[in-house]
N, C-alpha and C. Protein backbone atom coordinates (compact mmCIF):
# COMPACT_ATOMS: atom_id res chain seq x y z
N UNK A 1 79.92 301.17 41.48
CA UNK A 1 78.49 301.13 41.23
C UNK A 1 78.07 299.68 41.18
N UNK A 2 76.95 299.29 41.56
CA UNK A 2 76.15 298.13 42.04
C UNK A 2 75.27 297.89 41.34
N UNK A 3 74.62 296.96 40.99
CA UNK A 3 73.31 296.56 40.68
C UNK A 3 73.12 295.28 40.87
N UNK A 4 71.82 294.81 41.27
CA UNK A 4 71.79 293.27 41.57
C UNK A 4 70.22 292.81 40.87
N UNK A 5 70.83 291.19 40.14
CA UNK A 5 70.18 290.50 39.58
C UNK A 5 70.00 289.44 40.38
N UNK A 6 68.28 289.20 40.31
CA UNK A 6 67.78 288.93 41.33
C UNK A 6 67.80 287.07 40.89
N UNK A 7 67.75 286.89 39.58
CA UNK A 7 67.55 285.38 39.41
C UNK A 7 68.29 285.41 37.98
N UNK A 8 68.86 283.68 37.48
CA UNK A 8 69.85 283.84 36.78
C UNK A 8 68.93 284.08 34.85
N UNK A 9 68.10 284.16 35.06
CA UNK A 9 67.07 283.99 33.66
C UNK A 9 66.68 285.48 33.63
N UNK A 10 66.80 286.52 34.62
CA UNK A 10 66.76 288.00 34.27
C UNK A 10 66.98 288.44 33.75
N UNK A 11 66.76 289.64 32.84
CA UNK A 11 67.32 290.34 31.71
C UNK A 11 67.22 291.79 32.16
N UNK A 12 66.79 291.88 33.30
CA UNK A 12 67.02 293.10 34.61
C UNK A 12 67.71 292.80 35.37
N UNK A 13 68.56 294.27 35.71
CA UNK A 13 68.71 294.04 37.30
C UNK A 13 68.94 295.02 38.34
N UNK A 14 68.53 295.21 39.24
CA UNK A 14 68.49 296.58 39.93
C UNK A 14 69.82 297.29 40.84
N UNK A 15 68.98 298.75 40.69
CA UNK A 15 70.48 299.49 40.97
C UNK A 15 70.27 299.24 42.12
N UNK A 16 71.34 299.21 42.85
CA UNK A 16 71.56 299.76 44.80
C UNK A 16 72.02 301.07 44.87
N UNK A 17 72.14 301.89 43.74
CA UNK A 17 72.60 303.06 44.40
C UNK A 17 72.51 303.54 42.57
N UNK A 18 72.47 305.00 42.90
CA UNK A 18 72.33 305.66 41.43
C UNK A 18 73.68 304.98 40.62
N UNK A 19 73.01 304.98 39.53
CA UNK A 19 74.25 304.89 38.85
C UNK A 19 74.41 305.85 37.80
N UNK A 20 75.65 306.02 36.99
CA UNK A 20 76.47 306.85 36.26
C UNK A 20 76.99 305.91 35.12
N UNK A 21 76.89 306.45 34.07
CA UNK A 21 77.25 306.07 32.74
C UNK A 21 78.71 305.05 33.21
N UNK A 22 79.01 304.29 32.66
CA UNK A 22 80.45 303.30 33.10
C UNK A 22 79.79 301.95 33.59
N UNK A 23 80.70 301.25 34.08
CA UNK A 23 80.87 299.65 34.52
C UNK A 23 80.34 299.43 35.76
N UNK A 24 79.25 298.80 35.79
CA UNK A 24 78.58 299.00 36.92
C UNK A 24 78.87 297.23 37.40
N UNK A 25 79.09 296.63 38.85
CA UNK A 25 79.32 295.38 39.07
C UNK A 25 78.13 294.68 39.07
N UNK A 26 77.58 293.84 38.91
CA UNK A 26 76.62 292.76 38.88
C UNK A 26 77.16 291.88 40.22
N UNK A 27 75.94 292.32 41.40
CA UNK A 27 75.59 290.93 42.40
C UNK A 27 74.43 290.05 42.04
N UNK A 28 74.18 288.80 42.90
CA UNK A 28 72.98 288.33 43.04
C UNK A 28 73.43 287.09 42.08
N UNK A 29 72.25 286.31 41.44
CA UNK A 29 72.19 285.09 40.51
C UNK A 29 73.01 285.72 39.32
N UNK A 30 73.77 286.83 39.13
CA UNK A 30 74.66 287.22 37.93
C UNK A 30 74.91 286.41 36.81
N UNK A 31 74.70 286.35 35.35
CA UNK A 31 75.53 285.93 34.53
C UNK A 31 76.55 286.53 33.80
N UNK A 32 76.55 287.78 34.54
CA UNK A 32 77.96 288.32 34.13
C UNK A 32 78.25 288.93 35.34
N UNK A 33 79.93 289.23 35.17
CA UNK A 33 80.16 290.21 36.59
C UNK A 33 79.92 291.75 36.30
N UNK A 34 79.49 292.03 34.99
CA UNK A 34 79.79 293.38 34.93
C UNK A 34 78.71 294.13 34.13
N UNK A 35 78.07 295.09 33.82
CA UNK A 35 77.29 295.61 32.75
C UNK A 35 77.76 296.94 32.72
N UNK A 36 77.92 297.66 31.05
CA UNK A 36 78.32 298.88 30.84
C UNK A 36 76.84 300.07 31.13
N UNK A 37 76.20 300.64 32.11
CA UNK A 37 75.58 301.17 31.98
C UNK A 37 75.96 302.99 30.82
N UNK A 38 74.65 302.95 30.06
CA UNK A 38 74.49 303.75 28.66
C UNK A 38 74.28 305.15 29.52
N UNK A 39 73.41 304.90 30.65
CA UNK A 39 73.15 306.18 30.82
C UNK A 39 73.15 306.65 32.53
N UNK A 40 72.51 307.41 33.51
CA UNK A 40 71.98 307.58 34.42
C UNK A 40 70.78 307.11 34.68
N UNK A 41 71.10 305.92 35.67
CA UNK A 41 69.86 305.00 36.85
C UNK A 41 69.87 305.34 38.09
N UNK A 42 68.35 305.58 38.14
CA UNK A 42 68.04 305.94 39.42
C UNK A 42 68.79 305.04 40.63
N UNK A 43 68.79 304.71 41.58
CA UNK A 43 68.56 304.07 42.37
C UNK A 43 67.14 303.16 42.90
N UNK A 44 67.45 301.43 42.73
CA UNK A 44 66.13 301.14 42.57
C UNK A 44 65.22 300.76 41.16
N UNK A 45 66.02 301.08 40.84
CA UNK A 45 65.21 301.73 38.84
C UNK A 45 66.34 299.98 38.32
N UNK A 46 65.99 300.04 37.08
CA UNK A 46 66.25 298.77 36.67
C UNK A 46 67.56 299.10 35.45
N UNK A 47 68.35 298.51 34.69
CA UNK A 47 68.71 297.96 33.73
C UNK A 47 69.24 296.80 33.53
N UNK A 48 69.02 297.34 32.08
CA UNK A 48 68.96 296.59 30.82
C UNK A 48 70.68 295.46 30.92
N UNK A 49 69.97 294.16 31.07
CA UNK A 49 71.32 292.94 31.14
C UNK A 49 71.45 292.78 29.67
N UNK A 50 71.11 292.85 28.98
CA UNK A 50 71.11 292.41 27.18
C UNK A 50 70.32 293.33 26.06
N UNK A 51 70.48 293.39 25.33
CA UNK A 51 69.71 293.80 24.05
C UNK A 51 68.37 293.29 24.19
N UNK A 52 66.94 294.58 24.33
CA UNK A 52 65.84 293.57 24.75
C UNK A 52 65.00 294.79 23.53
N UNK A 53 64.28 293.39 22.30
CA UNK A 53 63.71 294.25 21.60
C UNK A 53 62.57 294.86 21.71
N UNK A 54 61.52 295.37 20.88
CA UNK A 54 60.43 295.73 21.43
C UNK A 54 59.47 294.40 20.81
N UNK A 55 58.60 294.63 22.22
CA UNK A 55 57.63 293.42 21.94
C UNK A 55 57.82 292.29 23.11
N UNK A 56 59.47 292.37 23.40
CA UNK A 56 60.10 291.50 24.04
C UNK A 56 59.40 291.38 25.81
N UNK A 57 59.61 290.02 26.31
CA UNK A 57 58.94 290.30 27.60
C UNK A 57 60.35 290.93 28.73
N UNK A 58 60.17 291.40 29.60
CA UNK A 58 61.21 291.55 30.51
C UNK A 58 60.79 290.65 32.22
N UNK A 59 62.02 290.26 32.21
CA UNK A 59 62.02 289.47 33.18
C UNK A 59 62.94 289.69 34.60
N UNK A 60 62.08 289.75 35.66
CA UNK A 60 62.87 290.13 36.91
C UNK A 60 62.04 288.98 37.69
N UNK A 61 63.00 288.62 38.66
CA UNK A 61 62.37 287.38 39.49
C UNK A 61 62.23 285.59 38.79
N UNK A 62 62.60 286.17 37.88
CA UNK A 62 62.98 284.64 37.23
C UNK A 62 60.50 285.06 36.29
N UNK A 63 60.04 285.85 36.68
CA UNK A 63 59.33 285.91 36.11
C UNK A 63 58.99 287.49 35.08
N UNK A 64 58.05 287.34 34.13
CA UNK A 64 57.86 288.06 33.06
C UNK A 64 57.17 289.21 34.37
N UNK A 65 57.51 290.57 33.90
CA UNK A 65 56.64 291.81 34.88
C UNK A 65 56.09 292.73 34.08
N UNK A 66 57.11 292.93 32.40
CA UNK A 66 56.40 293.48 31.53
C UNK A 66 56.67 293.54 30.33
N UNK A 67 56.28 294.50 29.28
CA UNK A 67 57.03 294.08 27.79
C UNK A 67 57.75 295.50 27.64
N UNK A 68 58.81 295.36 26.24
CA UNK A 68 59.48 296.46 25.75
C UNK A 68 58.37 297.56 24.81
N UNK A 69 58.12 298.47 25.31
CA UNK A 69 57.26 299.25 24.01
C UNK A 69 58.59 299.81 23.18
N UNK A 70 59.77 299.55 23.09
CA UNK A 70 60.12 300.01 22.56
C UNK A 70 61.58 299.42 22.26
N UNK A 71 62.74 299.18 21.32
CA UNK A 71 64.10 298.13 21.16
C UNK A 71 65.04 299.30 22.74
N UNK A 72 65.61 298.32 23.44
CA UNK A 72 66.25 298.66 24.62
C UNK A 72 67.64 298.16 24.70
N UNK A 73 68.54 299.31 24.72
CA UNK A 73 69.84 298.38 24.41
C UNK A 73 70.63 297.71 25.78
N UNK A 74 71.29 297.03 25.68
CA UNK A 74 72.02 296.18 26.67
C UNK A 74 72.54 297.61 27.54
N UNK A 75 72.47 297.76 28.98
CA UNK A 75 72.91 299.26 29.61
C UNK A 75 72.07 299.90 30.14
N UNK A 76 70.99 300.18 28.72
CA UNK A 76 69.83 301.47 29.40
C UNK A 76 68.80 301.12 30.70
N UNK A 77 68.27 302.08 31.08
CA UNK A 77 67.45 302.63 31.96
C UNK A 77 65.90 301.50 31.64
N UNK A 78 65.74 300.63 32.50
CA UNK A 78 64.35 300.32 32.19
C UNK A 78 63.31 300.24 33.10
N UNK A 79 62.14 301.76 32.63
CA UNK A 79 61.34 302.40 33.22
C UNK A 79 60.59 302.28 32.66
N UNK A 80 59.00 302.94 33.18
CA UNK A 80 58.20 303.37 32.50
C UNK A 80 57.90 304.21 30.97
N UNK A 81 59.03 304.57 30.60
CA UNK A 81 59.08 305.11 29.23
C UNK A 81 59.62 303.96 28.43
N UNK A 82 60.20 303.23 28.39
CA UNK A 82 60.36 302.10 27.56
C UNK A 82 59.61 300.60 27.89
N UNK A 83 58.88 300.11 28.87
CA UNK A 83 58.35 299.54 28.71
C UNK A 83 56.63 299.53 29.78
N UNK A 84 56.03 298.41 29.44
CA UNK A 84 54.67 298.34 29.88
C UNK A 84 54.03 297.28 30.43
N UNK A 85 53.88 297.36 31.93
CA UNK A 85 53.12 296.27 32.88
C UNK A 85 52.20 295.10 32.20
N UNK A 86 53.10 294.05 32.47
CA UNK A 86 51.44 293.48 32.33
C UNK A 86 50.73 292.90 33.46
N UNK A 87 51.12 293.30 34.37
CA UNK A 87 49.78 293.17 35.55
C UNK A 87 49.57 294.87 35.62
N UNK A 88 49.84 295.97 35.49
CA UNK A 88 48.84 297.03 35.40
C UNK A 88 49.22 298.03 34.64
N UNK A 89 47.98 297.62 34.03
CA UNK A 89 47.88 299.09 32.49
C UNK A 89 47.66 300.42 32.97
N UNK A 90 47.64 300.53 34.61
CA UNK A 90 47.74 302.47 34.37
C UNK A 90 49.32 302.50 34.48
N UNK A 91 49.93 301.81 34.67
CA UNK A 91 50.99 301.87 34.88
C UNK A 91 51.61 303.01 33.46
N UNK A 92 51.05 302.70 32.26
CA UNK A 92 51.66 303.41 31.42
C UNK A 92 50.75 305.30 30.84
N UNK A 93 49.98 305.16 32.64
CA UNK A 93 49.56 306.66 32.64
C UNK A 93 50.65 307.46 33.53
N UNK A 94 51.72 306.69 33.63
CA UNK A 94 52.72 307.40 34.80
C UNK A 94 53.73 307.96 34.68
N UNK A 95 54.21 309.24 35.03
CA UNK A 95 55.39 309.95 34.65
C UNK A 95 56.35 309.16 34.64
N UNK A 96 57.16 309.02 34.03
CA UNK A 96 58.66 307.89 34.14
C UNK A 96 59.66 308.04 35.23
N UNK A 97 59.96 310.05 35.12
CA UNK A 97 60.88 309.97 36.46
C UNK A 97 60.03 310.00 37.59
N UNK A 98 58.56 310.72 38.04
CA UNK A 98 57.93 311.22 39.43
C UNK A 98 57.46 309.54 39.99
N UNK A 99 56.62 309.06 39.01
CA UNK A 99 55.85 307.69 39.19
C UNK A 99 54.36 308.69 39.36
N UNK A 100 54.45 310.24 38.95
CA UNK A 100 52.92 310.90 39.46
C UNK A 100 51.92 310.45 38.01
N UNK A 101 50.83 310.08 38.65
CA UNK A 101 50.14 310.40 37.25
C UNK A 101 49.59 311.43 36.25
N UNK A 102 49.65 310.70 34.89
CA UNK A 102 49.20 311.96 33.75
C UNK A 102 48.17 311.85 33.49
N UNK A 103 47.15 311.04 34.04
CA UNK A 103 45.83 311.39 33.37
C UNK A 103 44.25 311.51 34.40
N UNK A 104 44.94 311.88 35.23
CA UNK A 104 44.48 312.95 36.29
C UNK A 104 44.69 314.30 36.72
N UNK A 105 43.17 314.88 36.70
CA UNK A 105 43.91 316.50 36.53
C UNK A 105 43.54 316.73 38.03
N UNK A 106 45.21 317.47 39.06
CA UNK A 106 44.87 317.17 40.39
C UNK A 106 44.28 319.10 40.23
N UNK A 107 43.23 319.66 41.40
CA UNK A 107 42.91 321.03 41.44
C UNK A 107 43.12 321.01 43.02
């Protein structure tokens, strides 16, 4: 299992392929070779390089993309259910696994 960190100041880094609870390798600007992923990541979908609390900013690209709404441990899954855009606030009207939105009623 894969995931790649895109710059060395990230505290994300993305899957290349689903991943599965276990030792997933770290490519890219890496500061480690390895991260224990906690749970099941999508493919594409992000985790967690360190202990990131809530409040905390998260950083991909060597820049800030959003904050923790919630304490995120070094491993987990970081989506739309644990944290929140700050370039766009519907972002946190959005299902976590579909990306469909919840606060539109489709007929």
């Amino acid at each position: 299992m894969t995931a790649f960190q895109i710059d060395f100041s990230d505290n994300v880094a993305t899957a290349l392929e689903e991943l599965a609870p276990g030792m997933v390798t770290l490519r890219g600007d890496a500061g480690e070779a390895e991260v224990k992923a906690l749970e099941k990541i999508p493919e594409g979908h992000k985790i967690s390089l360190k202990d990131i609390a809530m409040g905390e900013d998260i950083i991909k690209y060597g820049v800030r993309i959003g904050r923790a709404v919630k304490p995120i441990p070094k491993g987990s899954w970081v989506h739309l259910h644990n944290i929140r855009s700050v370039y766009d606030e519907r972002s946190s009207h959005l299902d976590a696994v579909t990306g469909a939105p919840k606060d539109t009623k489709y007929e």
